[in-house]
PDB file of N, CA and C in Angstrom:
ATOM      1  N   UNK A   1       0.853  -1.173   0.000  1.00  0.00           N
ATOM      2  CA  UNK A   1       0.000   0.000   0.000  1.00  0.00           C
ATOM      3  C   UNK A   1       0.902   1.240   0.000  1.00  0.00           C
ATOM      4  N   UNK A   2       0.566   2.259  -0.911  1.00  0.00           N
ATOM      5  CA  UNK A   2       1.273   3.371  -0.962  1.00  0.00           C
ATOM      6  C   UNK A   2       0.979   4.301   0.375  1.00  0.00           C
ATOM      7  N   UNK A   3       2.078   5.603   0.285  1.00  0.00           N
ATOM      8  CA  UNK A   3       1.999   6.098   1.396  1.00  0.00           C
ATOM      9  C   UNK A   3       0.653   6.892   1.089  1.00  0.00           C
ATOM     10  N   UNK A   4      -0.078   7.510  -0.189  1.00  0.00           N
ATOM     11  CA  UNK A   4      -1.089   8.340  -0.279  1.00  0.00           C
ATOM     12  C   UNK A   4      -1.982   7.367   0.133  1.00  0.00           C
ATOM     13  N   UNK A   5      -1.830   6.219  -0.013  1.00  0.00           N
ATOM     14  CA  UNK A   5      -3.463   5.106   0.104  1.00  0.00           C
ATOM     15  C   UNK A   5      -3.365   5.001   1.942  1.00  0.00           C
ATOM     16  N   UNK A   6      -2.113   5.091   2.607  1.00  0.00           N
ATOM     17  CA  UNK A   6      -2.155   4.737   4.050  1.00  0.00           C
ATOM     18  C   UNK A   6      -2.902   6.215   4.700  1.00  0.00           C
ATOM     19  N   UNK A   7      -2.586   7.086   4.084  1.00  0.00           N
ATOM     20  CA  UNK A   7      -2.906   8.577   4.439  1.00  0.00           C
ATOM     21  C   UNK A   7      -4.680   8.768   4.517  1.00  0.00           C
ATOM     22  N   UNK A   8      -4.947   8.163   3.285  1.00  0.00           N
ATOM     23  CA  UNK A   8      -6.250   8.293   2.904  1.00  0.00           C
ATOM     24  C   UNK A   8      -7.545   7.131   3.802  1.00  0.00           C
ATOM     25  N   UNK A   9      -6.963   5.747   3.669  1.00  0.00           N
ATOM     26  CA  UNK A   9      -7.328   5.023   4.877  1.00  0.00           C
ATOM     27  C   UNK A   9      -7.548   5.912   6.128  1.00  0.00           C
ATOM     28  N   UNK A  10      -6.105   6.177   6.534  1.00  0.00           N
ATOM     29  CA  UNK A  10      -6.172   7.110   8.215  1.00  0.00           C
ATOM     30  C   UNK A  10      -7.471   8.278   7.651  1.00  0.00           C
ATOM     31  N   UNK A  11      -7.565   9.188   6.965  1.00  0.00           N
ATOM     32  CA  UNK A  11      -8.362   9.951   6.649  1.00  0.00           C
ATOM     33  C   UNK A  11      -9.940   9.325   6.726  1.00  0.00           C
ATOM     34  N   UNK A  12      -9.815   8.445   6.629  1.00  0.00           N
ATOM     35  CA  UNK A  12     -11.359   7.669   6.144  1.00  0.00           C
ATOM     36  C   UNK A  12     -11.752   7.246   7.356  1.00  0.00           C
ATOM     37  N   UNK A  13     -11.077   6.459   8.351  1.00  0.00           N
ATOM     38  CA  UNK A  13     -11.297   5.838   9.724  1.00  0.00           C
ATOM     39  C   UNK A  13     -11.310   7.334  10.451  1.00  0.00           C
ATOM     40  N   UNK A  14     -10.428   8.322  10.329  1.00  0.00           N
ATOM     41  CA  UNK A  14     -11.111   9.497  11.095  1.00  0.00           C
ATOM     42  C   UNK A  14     -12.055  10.106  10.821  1.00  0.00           C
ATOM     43  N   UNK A  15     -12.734  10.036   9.495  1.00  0.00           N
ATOM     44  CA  UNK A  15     -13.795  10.735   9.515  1.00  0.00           C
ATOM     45  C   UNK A  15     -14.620  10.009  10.215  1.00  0.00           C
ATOM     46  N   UNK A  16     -14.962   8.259  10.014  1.00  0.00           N
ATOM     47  CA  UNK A  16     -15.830   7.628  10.582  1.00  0.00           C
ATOM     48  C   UNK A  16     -15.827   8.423  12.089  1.00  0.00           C
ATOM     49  N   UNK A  17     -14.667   7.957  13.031  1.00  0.00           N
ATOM     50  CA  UNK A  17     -14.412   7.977  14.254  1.00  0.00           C
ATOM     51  C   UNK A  17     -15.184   9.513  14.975  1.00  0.00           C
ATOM     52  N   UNK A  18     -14.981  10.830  13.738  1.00  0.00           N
ATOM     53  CA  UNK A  18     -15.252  11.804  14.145  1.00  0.00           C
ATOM     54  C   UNK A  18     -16.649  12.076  14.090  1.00  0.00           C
ATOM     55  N   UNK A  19     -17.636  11.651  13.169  1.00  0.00           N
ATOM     56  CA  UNK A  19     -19.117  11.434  13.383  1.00  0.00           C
ATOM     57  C   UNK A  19     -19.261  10.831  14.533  1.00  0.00           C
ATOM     58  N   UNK A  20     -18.908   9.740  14.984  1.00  0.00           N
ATOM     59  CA  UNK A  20     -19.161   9.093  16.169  1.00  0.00           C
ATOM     60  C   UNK A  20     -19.107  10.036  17.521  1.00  0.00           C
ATOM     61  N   UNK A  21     -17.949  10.731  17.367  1.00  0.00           N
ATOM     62  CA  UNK A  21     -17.653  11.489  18.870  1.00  0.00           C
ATOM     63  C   UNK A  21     -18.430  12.833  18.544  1.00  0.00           C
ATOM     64  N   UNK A  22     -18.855  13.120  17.183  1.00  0.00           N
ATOM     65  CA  UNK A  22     -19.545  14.340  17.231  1.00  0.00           C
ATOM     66  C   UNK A  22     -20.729  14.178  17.477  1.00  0.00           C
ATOM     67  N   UNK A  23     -21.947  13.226  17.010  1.00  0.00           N
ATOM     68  CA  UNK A  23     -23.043  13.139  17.627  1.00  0.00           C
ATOM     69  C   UNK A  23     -23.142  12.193  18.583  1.00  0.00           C
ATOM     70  N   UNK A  24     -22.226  11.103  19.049  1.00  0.00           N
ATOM     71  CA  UNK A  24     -22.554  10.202  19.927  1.00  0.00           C
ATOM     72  C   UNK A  24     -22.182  10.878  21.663  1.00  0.00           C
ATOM     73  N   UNK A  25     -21.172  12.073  21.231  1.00  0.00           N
ATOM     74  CA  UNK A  25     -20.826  12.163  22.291  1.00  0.00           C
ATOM     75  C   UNK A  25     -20.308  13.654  22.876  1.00  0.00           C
ATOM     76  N   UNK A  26     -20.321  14.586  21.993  1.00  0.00           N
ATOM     77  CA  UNK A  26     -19.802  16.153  21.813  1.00  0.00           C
ATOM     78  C   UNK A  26     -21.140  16.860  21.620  1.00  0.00           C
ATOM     79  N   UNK A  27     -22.196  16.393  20.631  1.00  0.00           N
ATOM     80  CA  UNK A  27     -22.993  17.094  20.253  1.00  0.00           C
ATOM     81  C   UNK A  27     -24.224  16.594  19.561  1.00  0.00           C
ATOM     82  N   UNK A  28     -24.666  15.482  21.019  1.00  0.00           N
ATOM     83  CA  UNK A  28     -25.780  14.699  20.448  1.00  0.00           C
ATOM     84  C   UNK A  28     -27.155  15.219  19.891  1.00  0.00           C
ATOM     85  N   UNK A  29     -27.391  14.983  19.133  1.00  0.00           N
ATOM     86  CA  UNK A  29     -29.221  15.138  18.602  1.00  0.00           C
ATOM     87  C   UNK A  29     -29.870  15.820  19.450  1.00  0.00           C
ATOM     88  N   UNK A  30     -30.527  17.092  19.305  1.00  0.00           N
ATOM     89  CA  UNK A  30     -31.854  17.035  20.549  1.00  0.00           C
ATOM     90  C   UNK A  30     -32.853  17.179  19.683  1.00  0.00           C
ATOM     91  N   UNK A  31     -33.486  16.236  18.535  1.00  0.00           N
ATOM     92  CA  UNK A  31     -34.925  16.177  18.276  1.00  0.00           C
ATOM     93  C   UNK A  31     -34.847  15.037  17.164  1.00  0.00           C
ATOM     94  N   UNK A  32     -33.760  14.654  16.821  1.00  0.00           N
ATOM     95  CA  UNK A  32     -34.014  13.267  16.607  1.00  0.00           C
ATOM     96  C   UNK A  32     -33.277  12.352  17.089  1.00  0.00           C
ATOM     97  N   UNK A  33     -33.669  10.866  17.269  1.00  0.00           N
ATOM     98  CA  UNK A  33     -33.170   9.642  17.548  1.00  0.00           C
ATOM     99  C   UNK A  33     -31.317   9.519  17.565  1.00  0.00           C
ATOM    100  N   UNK A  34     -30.656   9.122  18.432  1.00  0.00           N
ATOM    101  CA  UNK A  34     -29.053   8.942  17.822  1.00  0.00           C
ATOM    102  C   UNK A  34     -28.759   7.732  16.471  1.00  0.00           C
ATOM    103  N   UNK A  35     -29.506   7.057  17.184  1.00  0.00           N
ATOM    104  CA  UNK A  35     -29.288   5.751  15.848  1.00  0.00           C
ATOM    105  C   UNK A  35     -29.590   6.310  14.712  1.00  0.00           C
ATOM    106  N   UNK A  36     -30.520   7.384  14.413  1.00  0.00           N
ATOM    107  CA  UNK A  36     -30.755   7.816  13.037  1.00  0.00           C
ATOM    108  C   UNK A  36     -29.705   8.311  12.828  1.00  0.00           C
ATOM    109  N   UNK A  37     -29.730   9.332  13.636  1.00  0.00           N
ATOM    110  CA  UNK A  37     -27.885  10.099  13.038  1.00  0.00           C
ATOM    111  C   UNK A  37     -27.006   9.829  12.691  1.00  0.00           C
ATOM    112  N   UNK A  38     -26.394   8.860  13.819  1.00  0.00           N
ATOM    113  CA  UNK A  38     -25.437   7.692  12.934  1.00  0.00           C
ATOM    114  C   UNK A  38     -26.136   6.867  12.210  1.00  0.00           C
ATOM    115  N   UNK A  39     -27.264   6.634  11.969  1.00  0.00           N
ATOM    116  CA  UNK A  39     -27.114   5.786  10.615  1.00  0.00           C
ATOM    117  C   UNK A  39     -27.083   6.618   9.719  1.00  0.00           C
ATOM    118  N   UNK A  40     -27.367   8.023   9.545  1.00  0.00           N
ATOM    119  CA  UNK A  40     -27.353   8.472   8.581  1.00  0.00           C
ATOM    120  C   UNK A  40     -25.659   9.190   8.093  1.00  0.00           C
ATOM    121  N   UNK A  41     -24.605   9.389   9.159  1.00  0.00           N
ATOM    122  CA  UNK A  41     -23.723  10.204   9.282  1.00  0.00           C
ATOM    123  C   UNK A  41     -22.619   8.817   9.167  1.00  0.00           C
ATOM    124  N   UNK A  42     -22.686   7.756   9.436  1.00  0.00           N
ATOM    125  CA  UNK A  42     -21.805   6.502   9.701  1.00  0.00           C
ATOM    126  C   UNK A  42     -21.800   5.503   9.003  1.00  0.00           C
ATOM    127  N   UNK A  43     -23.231   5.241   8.719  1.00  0.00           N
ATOM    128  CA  UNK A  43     -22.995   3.638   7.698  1.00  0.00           C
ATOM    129  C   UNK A  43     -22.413   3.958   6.465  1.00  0.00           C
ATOM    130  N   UNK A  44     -23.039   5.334   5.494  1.00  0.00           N
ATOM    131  CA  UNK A  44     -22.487   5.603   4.206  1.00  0.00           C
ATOM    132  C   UNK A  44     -20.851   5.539   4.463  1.00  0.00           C
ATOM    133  N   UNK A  45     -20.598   5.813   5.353  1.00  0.00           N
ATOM    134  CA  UNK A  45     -19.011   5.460   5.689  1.00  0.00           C
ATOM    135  C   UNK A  45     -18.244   4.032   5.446  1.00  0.00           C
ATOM    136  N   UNK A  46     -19.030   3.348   6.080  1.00  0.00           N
ATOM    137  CA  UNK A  46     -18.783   1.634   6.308  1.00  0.00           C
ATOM    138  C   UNK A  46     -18.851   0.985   5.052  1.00  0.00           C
ATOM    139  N   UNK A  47     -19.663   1.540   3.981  1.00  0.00           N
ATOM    140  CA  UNK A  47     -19.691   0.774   2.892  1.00  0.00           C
ATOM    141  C   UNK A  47     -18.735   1.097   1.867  1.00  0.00           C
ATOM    142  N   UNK A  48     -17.602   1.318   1.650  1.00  0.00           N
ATOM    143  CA  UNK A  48     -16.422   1.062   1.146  1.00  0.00           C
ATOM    144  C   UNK A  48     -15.666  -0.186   1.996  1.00  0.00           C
ATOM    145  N   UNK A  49     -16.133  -0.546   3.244  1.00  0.00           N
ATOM    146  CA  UNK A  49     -15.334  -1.921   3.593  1.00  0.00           C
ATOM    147  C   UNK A  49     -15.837  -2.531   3.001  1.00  0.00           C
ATOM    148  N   UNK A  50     -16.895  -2.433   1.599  1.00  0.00           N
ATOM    149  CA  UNK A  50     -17.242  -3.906   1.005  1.00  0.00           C
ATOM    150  C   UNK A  50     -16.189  -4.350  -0.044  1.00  0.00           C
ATOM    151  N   UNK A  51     -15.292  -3.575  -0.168  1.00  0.00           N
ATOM    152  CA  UNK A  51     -14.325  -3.084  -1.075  1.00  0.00           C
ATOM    153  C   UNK A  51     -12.615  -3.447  -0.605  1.00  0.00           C
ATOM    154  N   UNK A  52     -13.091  -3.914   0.627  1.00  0.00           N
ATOM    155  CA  UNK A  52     -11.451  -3.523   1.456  1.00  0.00           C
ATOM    156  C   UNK A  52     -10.625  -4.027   0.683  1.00  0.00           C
ATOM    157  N   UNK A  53     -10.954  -5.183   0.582  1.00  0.00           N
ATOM    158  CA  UNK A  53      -9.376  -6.558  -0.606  1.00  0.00           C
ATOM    159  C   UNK A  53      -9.040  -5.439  -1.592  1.00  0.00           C
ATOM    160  N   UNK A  54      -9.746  -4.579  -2.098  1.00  0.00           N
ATOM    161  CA  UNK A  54      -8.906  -3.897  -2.859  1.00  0.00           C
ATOM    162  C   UNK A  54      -9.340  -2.151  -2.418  1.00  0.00           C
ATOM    163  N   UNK A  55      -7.932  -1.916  -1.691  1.00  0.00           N
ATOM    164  CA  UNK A  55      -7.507  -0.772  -1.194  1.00  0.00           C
ATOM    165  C   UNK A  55      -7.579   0.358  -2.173  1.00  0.00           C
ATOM    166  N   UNK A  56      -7.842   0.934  -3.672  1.00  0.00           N
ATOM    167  CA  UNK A  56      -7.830   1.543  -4.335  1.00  0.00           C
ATOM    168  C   UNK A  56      -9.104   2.157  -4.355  1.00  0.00           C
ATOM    169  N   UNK A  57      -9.851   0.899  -4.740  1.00  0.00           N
ATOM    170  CA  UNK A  57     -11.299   1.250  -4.970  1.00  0.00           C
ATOM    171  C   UNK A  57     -11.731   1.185  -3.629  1.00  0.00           C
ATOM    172  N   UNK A  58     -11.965   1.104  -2.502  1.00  0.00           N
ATOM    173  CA  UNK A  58     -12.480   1.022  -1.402  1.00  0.00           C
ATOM    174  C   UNK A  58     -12.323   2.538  -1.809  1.00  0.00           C
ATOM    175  N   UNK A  59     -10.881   2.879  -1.182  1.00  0.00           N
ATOM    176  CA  UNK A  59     -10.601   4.982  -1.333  1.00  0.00           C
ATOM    177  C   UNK A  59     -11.516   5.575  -2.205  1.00  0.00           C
ATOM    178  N   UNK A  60     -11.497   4.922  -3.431  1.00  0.00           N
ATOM    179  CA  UNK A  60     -12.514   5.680  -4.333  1.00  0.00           C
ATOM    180  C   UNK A  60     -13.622   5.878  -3.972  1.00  0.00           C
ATOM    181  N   UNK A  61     -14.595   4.442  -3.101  1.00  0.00           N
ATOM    182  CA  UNK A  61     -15.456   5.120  -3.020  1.00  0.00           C
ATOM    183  C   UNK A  61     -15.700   5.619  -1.835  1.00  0.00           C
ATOM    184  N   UNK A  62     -15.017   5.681  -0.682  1.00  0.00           N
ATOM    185  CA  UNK A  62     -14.648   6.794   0.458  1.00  0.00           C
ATOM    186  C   UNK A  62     -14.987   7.916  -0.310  1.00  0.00           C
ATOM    187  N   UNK A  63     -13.760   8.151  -0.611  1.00  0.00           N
ATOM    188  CA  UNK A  63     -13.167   9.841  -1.364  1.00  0.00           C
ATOM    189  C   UNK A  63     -15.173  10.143  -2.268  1.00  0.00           C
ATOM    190  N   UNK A  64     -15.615   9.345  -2.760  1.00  0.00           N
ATOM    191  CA  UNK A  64     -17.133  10.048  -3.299  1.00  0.00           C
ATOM    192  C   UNK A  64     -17.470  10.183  -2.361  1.00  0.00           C
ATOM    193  N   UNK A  65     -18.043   9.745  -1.223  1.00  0.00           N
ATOM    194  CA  UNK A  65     -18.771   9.738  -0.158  1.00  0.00           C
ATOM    195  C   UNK A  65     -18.478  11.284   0.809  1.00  0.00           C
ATOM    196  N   UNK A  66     -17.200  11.232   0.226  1.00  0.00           N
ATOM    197  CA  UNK A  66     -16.508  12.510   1.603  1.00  0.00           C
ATOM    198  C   UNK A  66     -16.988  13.486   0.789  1.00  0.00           C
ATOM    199  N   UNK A  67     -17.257  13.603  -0.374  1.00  0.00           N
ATOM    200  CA  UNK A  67     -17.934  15.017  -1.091  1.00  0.00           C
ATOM    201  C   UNK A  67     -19.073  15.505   0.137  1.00  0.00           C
ATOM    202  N   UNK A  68     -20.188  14.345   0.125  1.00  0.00           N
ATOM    203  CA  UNK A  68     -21.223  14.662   1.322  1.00  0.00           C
ATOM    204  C   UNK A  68     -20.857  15.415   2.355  1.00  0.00           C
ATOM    205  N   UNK A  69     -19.690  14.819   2.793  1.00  0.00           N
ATOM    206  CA  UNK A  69     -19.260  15.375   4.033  1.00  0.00           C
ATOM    207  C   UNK A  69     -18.550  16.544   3.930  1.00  0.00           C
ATOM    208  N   UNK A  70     -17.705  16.846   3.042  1.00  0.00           N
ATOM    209  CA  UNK A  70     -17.037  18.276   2.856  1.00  0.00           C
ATOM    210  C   UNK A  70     -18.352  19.001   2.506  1.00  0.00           C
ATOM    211  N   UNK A  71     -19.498  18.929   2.097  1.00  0.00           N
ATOM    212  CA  UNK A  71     -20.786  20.013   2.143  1.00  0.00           C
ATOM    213  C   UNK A  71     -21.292  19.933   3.685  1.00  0.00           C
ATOM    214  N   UNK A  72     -21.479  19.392   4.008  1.00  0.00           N
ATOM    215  CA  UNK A  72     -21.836  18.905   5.591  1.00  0.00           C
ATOM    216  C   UNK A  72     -20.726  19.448   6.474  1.00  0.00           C
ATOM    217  N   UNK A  73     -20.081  19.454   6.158  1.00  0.00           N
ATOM    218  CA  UNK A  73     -19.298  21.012   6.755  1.00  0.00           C
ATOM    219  C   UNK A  73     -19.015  21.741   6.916  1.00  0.00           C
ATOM    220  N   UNK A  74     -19.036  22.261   5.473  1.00  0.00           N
ATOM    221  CA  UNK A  74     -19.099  23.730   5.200  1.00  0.00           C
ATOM    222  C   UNK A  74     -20.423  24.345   5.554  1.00  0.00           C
ATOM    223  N   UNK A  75     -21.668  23.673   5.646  1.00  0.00           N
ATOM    224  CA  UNK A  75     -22.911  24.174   5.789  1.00  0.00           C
ATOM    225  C   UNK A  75     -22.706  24.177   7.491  1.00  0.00           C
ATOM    226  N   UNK A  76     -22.227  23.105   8.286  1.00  0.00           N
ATOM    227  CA  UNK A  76     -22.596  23.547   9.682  1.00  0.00           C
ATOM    228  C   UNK A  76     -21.430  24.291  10.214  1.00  0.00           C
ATOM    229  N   UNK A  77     -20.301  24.602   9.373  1.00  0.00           N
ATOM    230  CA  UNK A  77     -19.361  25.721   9.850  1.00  0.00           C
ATOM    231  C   UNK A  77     -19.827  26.977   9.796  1.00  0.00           C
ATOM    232  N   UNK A  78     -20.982  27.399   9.272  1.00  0.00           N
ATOM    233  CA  UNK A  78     -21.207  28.419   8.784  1.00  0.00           C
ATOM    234  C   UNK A  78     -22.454  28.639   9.711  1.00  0.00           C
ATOM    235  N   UNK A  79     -23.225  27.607  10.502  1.00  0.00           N
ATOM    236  CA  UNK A  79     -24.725  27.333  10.644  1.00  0.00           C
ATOM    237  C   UNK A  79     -24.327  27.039  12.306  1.00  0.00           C
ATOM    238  N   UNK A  80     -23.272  26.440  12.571  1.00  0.00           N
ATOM    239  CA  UNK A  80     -23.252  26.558  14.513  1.00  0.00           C
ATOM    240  C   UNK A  80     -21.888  26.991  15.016  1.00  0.00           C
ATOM    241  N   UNK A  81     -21.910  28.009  15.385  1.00  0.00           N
ATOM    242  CA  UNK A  81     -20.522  28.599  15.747  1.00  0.00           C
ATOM    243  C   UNK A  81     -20.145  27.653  16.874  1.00  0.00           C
ATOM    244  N   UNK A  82     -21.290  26.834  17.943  1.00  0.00           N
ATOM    245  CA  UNK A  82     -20.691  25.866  18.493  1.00  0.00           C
ATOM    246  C   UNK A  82     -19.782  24.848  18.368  1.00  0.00           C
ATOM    247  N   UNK A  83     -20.451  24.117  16.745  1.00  0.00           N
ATOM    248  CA  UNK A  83     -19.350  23.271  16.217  1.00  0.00           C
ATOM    249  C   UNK A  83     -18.806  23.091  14.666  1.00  0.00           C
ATOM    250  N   UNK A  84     -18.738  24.932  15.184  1.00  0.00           N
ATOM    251  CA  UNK A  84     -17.414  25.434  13.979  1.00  0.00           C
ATOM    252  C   UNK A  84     -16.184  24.065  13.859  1.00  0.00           C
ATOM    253  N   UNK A  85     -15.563  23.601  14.899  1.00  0.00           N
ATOM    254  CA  UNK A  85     -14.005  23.424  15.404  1.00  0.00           C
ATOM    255  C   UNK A  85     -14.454  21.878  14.517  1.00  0.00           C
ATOM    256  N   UNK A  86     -15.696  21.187  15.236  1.00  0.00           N
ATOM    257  CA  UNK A  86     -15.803  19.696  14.659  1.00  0.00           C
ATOM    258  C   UNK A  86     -16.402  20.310  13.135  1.00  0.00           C
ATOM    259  N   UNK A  87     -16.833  21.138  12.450  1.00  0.00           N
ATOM    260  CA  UNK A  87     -17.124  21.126  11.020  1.00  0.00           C
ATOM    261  C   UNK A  87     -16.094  21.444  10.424  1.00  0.00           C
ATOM    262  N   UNK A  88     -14.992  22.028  10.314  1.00  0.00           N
ATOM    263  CA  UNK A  88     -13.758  22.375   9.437  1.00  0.00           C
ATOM    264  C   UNK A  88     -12.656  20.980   9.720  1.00  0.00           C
ATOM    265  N   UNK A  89     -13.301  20.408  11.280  1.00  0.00           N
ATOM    266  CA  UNK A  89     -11.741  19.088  11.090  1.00  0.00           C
ATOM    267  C   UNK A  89     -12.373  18.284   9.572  1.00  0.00           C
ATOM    268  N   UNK A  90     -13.937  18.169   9.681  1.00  0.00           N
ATOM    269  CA  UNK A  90     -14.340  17.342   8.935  1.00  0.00           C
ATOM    270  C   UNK A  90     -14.568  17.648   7.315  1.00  0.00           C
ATOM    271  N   UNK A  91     -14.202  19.033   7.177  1.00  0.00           N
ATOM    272  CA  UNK A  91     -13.760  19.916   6.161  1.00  0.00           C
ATOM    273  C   UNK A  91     -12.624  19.064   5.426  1.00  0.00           C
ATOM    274  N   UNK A  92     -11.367  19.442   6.832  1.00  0.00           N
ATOM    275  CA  UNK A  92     -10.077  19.135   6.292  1.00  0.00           C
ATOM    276  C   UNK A  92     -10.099  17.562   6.398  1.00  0.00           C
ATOM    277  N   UNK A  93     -10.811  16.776   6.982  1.00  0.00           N
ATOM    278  CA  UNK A  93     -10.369  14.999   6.588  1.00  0.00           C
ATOM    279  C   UNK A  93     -10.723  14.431   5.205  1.00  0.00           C
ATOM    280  N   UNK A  94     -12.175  15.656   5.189  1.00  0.00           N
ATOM    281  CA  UNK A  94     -12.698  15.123   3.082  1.00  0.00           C
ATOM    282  C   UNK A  94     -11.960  15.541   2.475  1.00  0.00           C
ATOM    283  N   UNK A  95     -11.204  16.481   2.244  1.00  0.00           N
ATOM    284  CA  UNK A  95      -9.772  17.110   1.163  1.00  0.00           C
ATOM    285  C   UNK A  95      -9.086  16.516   1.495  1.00  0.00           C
ATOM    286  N   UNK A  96      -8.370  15.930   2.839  1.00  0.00           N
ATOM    287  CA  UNK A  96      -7.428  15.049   2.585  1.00  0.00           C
ATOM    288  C   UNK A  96      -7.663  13.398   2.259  1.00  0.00           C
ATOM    289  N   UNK A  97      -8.694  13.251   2.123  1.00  0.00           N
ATOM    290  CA  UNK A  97      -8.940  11.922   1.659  1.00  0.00           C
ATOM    291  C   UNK A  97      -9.052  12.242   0.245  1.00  0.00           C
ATOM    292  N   UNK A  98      -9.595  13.207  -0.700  1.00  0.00           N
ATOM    293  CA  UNK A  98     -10.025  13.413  -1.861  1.00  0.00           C
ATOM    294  C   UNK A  98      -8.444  13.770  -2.560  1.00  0.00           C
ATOM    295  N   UNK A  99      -7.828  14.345  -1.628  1.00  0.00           N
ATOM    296  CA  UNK A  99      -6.515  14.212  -1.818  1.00  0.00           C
ATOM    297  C   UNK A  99      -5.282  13.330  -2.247  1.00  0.00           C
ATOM    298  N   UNK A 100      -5.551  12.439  -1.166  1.00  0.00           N
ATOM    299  CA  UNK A 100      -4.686  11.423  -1.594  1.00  0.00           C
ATOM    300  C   UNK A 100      -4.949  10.327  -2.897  1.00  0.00           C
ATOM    301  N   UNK A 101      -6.428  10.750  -3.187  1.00  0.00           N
ATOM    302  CA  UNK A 101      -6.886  10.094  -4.404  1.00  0.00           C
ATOM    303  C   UNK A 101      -6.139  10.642  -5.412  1.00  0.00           C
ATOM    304  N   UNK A 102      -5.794  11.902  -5.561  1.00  0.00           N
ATOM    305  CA  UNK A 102      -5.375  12.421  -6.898  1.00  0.00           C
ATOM    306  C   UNK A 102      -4.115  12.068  -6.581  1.00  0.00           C
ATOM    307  N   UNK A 103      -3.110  12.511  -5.501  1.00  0.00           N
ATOM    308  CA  UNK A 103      -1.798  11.667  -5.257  1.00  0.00           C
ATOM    309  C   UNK A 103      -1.528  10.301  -5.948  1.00  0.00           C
ATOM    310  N   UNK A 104      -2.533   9.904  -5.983  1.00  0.00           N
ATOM    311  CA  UNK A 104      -2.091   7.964  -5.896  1.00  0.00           C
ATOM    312  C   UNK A 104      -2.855   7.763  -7.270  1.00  0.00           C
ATOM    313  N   UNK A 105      -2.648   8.749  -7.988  1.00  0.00           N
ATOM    314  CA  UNK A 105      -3.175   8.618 -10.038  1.00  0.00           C
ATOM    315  C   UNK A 105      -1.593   7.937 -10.551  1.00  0.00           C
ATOM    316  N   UNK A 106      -1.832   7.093 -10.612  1.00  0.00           N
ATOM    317  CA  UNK A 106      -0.593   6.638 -11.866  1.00  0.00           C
ATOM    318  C   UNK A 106      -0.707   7.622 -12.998  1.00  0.00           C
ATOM    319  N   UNK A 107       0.276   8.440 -13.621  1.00  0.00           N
ATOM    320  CA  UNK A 107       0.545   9.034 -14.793  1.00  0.00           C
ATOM    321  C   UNK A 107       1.471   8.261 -15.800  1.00  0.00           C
ATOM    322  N   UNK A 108       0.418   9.014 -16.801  1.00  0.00           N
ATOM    323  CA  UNK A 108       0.976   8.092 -17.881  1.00  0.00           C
ATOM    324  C   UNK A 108       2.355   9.565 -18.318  1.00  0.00           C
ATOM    325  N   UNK A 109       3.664   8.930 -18.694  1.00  0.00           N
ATOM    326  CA  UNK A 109       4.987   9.646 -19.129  1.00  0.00           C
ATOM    327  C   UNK A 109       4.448  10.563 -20.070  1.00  0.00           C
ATOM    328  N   UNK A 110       4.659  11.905 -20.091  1.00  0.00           N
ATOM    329  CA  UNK A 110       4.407  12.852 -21.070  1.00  0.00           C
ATOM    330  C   UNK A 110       5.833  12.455 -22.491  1.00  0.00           C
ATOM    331  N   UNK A 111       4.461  12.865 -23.663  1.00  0.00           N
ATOM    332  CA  UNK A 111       5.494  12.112 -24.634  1.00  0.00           C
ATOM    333  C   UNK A 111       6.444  13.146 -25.162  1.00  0.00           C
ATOM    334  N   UNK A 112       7.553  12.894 -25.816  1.00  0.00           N
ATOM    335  CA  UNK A 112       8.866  14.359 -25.909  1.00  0.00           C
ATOM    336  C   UNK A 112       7.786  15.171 -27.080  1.00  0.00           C
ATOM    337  N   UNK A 113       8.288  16.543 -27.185  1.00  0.00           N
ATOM    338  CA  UNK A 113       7.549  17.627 -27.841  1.00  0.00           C
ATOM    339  C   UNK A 113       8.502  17.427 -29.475  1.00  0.00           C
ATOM    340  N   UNK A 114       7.760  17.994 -30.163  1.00  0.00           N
ATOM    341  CA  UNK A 114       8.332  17.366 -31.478  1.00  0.00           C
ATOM    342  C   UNK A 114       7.806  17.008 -32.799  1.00  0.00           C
TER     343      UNK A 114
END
């Protein structure tokens, strides 16, 4: 596994981890259910482990998924000055997961000019 794919993994397990501590435990629900929340904020997460044997495409479809979440942050960075701090980490874990996707592009050799 490359170092962008180990980066992007870590990126992916923290975003999971950080939904968890943000509504399970920083800034739970007050008008709906927790299980909804995390199901709605957590499972779309989990389903790139259907993917794990191959570490590329699992990221890939992380890295789509984190689009959701880089809007989902920018909207509640802007929407609770309470949890400004947890909406921009979760800002910066979707760019760096969307990140290491473009890192870890095999390029094809530019051909000589001529």
């Amino acid at each position: 596994m490359s170092m962008a794919q180990r980066i992007g993994m870590a990126a992916w397990m923290a975003l999971i981890l950080l939904q968890c501590a943000w509504y399970a435990w920083l800034f739970p629900p007050q008008q709906l259910p927790l299980w909804l929340v995390l199901a709605v904020t957590v499972v779309p997460l989990l389903l790139p482990f259907l993917a794990i044997g191959n570490p590329p495409r699992a990221l890939l479809w992380a890295g789509m998924l984190s689009l959701f979440y880089f809007c989902h942050g920018i909207a509640e960075s802007w929407s609770s000055a309470q949890e400004r701090g947890m909406a921009l980490l979760e800002v910066l874990l979707a760019l760096l997961l969307i990140g290491t996707l473009g890192a870890g592009v095999k390029r094809k050799p530019k051909a000589p000019a001529g």
